[in-house]
C-alpha atoms as a PDB file:
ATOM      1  CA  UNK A   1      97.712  87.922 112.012  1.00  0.00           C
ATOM      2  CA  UNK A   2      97.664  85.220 109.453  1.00  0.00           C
ATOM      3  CA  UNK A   3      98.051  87.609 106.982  1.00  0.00           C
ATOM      4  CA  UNK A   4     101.508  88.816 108.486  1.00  0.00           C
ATOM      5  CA  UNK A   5     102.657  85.343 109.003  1.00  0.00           C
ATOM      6  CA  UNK A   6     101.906  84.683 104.964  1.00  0.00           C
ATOM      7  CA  UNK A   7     103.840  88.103 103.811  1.00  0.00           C
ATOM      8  CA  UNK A   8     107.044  86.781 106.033  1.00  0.00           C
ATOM      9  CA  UNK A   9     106.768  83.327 104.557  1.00  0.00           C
ATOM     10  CA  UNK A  10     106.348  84.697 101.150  1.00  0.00           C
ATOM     11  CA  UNK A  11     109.044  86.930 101.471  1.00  0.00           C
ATOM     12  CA  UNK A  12     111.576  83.833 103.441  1.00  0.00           C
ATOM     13  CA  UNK A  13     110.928  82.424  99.884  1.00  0.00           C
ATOM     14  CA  UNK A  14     111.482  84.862  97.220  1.00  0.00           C
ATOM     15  CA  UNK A  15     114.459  85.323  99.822  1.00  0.00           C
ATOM     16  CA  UNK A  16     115.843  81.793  99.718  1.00  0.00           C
ATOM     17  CA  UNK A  17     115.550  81.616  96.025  1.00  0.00           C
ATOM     18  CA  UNK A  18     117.006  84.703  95.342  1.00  0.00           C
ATOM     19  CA  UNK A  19     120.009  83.938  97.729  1.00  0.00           C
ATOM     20  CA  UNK A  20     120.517  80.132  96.141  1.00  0.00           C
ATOM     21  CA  UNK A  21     120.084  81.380  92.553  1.00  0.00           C
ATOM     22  CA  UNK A  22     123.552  81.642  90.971  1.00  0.00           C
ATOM     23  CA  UNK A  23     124.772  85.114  90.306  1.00  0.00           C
ATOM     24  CA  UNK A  24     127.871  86.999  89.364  1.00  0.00           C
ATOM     25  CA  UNK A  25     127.258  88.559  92.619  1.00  0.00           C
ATOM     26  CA  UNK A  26     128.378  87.099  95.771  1.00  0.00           C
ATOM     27  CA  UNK A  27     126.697  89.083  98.139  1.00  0.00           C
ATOM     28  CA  UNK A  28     123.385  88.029  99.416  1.00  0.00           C
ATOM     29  CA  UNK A  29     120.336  90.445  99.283  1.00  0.00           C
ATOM     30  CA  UNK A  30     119.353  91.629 103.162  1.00  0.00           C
ATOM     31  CA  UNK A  31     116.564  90.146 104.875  1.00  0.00           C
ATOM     32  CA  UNK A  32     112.814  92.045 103.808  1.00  0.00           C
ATOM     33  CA  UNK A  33     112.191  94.601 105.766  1.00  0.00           C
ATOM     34  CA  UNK A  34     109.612  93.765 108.773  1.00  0.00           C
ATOM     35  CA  UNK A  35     106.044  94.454 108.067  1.00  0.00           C
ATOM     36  CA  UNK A  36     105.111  97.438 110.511  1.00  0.00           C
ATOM     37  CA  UNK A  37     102.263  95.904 113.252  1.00  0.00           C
ATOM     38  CA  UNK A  38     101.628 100.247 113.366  1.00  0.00           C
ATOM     39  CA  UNK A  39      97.818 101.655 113.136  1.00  0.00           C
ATOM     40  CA  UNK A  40      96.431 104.256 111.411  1.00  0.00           C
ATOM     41  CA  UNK A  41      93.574 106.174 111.845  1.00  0.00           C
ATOM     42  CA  UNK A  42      91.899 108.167 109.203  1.00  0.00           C
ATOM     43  CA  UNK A  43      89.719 111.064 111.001  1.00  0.00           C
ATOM     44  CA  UNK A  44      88.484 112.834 108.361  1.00  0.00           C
ATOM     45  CA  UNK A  45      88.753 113.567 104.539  1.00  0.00           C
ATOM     46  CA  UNK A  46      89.079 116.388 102.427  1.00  0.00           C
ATOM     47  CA  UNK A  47      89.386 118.090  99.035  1.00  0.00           C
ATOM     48  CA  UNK A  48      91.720 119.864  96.596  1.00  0.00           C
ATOM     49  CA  UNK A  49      90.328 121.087  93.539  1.00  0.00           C
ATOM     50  CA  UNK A  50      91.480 123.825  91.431  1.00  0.00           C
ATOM     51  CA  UNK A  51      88.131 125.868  93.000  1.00  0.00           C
ATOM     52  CA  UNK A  52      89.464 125.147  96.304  1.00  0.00           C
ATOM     53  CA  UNK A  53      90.697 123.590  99.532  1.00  0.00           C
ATOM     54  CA  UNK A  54      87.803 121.556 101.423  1.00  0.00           C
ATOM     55  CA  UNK A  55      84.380 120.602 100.591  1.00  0.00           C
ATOM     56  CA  UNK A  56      82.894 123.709 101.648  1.00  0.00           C
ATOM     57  CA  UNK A  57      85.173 126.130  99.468  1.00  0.00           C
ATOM     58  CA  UNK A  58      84.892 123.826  96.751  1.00  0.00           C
ATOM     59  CA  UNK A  59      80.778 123.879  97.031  1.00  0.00           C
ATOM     60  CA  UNK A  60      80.675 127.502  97.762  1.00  0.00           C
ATOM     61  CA  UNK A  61      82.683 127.902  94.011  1.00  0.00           C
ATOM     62  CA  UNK A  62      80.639 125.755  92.353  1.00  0.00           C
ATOM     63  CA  UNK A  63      77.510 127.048  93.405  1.00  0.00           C
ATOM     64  CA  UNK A  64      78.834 130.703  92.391  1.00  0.00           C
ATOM     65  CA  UNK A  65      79.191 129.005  89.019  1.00  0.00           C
ATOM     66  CA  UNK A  66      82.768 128.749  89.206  1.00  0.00           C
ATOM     67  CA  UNK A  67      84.633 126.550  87.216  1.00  0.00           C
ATOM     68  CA  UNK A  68      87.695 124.426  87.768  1.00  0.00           C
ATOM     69  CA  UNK A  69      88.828 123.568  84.176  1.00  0.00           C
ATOM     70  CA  UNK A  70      90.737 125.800  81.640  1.00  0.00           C
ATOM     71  CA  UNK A  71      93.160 125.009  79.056  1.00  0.00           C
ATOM     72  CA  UNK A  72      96.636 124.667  79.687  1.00  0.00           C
ATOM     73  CA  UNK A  73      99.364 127.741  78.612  1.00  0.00           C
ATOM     74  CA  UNK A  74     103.197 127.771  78.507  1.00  0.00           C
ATOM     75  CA  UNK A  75     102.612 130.061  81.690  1.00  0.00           C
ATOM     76  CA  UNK A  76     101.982 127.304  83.479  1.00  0.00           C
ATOM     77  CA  UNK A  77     104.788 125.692  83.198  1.00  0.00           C
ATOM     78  CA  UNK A  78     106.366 128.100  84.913  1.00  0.00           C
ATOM     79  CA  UNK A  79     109.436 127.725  82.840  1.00  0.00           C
ATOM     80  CA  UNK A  80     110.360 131.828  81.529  1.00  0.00           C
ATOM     81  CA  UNK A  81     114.118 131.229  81.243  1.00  0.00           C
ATOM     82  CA  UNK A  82     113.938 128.563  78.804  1.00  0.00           C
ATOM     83  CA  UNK A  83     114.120 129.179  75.426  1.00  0.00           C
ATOM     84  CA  UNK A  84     110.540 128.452  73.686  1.00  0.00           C
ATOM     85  CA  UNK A  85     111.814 125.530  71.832  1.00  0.00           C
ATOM     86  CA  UNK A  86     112.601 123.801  75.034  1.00  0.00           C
ATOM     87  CA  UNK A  87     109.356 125.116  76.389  1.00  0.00           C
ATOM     88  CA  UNK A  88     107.478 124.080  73.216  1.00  0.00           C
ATOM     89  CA  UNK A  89     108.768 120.433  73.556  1.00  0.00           C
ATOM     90  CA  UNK A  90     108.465 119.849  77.222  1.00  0.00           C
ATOM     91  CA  UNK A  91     104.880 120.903  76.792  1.00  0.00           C
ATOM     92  CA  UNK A  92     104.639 118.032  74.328  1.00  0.00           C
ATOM     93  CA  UNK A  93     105.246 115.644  76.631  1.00  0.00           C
ATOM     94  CA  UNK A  94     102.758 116.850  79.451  1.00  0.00           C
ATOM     95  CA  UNK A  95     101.035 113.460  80.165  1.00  0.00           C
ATOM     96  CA  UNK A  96      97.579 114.603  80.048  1.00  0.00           C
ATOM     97  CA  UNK A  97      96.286 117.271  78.406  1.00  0.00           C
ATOM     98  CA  UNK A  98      92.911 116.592  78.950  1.00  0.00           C
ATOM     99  CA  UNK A  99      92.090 117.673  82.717  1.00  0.00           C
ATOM    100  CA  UNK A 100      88.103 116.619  83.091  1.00  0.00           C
ATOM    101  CA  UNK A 101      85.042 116.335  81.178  1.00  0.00           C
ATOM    102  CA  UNK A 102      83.113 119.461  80.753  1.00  0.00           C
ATOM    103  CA  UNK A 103      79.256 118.438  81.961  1.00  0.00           C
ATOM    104  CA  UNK A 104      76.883 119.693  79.404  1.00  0.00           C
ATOM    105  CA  UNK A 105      72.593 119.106  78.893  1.00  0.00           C
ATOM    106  CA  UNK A 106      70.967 116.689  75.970  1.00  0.00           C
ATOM    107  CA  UNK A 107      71.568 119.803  73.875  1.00  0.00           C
ATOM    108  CA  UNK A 108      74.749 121.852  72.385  1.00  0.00           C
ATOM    109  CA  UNK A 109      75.718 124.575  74.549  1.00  0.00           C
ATOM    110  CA  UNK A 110      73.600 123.390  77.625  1.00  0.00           C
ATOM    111  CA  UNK A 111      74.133 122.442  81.195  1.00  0.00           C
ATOM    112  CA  UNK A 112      71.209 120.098  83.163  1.00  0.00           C
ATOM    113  CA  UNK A 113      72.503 120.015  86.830  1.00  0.00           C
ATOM    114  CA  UNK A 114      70.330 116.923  87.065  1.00  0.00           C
ATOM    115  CA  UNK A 115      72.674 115.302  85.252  1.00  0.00           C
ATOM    116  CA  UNK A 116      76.059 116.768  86.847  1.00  0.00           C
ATOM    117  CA  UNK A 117      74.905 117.509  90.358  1.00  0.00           C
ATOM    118  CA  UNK A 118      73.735 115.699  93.358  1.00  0.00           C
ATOM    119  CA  UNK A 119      72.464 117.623  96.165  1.00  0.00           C
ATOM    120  CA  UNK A 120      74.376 118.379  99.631  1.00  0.00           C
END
Protein backbone atom coordinates (compact mmCIF):
# COMPACT_ATOMS: atom_id res chain seq x y z
CA UNK A 1 0.00 0.00 0.00
CA UNK A 2 2.53 2.60 0.85
CA UNK A 3 4.30 1.74 -2.00
CA UNK A 4 1.25 2.67 -4.35
CA UNK A 5 0.59 5.80 -2.49
CA UNK A 6 4.55 6.84 -3.19
CA UNK A 7 4.34 5.88 -7.17
CA UNK A 8 1.02 8.31 -7.35
CA UNK A 9 2.78 11.03 -5.43
CA UNK A 10 5.84 10.64 -7.46
CA UNK A 11 4.09 10.65 -10.51
CA UNK A 12 1.47 14.00 -9.17
CA UNK A 13 5.04 15.53 -9.24
CA UNK A 14 6.89 14.80 -12.30
CA UNK A 15 3.17 15.69 -13.41
CA UNK A 16 2.96 19.16 -11.90
CA UNK A 17 6.36 20.06 -13.07
CA UNK A 18 5.99 18.91 -16.34
CA UNK A 19 2.56 20.76 -16.72
CA UNK A 20 4.08 24.26 -15.08
CA UNK A 21 7.32 24.01 -17.09
CA UNK A 22 7.08 26.43 -20.03
CA UNK A 23 6.76 24.85 -23.41
CA UNK A 24 5.97 25.69 -26.97
CA UNK A 25 3.24 23.33 -26.36
CA UNK A 26 0.09 24.29 -24.80
CA UNK A 27 -1.40 21.17 -24.17
CA UNK A 28 -0.88 19.50 -20.90
CA UNK A 29 0.43 15.84 -20.72
CA UNK A 30 -2.64 13.35 -19.37
CA UNK A 31 -2.71 12.21 -15.96
CA UNK A 32 -0.20 8.72 -15.37
CA UNK A 33 -1.88 5.96 -15.94
CA UNK A 34 -3.25 4.15 -12.59
CA UNK A 35 -1.03 1.56 -11.14
CA UNK A 36 -3.03 -1.83 -11.62
CA UNK A 37 -3.97 -3.23 -7.73
CA UNK A 38 -4.18 -6.82 -10.25
CA UNK A 39 -2.34 -10.21 -8.95
CA UNK A 40 -0.42 -12.54 -10.55
CA UNK A 41 0.34 -15.86 -9.92
CA UNK A 42 3.26 -17.70 -11.30
CA UNK A 43 2.42 -21.65 -11.21
CA UNK A 44 5.15 -23.05 -12.71
CA UNK A 45 8.32 -22.42 -14.90
CA UNK A 46 9.76 -23.72 -17.86
CA UNK A 47 12.44 -23.89 -20.55
CA UNK A 48 13.33 -23.06 -24.17
CA UNK A 49 16.55 -24.05 -25.36
CA UNK A 50 17.61 -24.76 -28.78
CA UNK A 51 17.60 -28.79 -27.48
CA UNK A 52 14.14 -28.27 -26.49
CA UNK A 53 10.87 -27.18 -24.90
CA UNK A 54 10.74 -28.03 -20.98
CA UNK A 55 13.16 -29.30 -18.56
CA UNK A 56 12.63 -32.78 -19.34
CA UNK A 57 13.26 -32.53 -23.25
CA UNK A 58 16.00 -30.33 -22.60
CA UNK A 59 17.66 -33.05 -19.99
CA UNK A 60 16.72 -35.94 -22.10
CA UNK A 61 19.05 -33.99 -25.10
CA UNK A 62 21.66 -33.30 -23.05
CA UNK A 63 22.07 -36.50 -21.58
CA UNK A 64 22.00 -38.06 -25.28
CA UNK A 65 24.96 -35.72 -25.69
CA UNK A 66 23.16 -33.31 -27.65
CA UNK A 67 24.25 -30.01 -28.09
CA UNK A 68 22.54 -26.66 -28.32
CA UNK A 69 25.25 -24.39 -29.86
CA UNK A 70 26.38 -24.15 -33.57
CA UNK A 71 27.60 -21.36 -35.55
CA UNK A 72 25.46 -19.07 -37.21
CA UNK A 73 24.85 -19.29 -41.40
CA UNK A 74 23.15 -16.85 -43.83
CA UNK A 75 20.41 -19.71 -43.75
CA UNK A 76 19.39 -18.57 -40.78
CA UNK A 77 18.48 -15.54 -41.52
CA UNK A 78 16.01 -16.73 -43.44
CA UNK A 79 16.44 -13.97 -45.91
CA UNK A 80 16.77 -16.03 -49.79
CA UNK A 81 15.33 -13.13 -51.81
CA UNK A 82 17.81 -10.67 -50.86
CA UNK A 83 20.64 -10.13 -52.74
CA UNK A 84 23.91 -11.43 -50.73
CA UNK A 85 25.22 -8.02 -50.27
CA UNK A 86 22.20 -7.09 -48.30
CA UNK A 87 22.40 -10.45 -46.66
CA UNK A 88 26.16 -10.08 -46.06
CA UNK A 89 25.61 -6.69 -44.24
CA UNK A 90 22.58 -7.41 -42.20
CA UNK A 91 24.53 -10.34 -40.88
CA UNK A 92 27.08 -7.77 -39.76
CA UNK A 93 25.00 -6.24 -37.59
CA UNK A 94 23.56 -9.43 -35.76
CA UNK A 95 24.05 -8.24 -32.11
CA UNK A 96 25.66 -11.24 -30.80
CA UNK A 97 27.45 -13.58 -32.48
CA UNK A 98 28.61 -15.37 -29.72
CA UNK A 99 25.58 -17.65 -28.45
CA UNK A 100 27.20 -19.52 -25.13
CA UNK A 101 30.34 -20.76 -23.81
CA UNK A 102 31.31 -24.15 -24.92
CA UNK A 103 32.14 -26.17 -21.37
CA UNK A 104 35.38 -27.93 -21.78
CA UNK A 105 37.88 -30.10 -18.94
CA UNK A 106 41.44 -28.63 -17.47
CA UNK A 107 42.71 -29.97 -20.79
CA UNK A 108 42.34 -29.05 -24.73
CA UNK A 109 39.73 -30.97 -26.32
CA UNK A 110 38.12 -32.25 -22.98
CA UNK A 111 34.82 -32.15 -21.24
CA UNK A 112 34.68 -32.81 -17.06
CA UNK A 113 30.86 -32.87 -16.34
CA UNK A 114 31.95 -32.06 -12.81
CA UNK A 115 32.61 -28.93 -13.87
CA UNK A 116 29.49 -28.25 -16.31
CA UNK A 117 26.87 -30.43 -14.71
CA UNK A 118 24.95 -30.63 -11.56
CA UNK A 119 22.89 -33.57 -10.97
CA UNK A 120 18.87 -33.79 -11.27
Amino acid sequence: MAIRSTSRRVFSSIYRSISSSSSTDDKAFPPPPVVSSRRVVVTGLGMVTPLGCGVDKTWKQLIDGKCGVRALCLEDLKMKSFDTETQLATFDQLTSKVLAVVPTGTNPGEFNEEIWLNSK
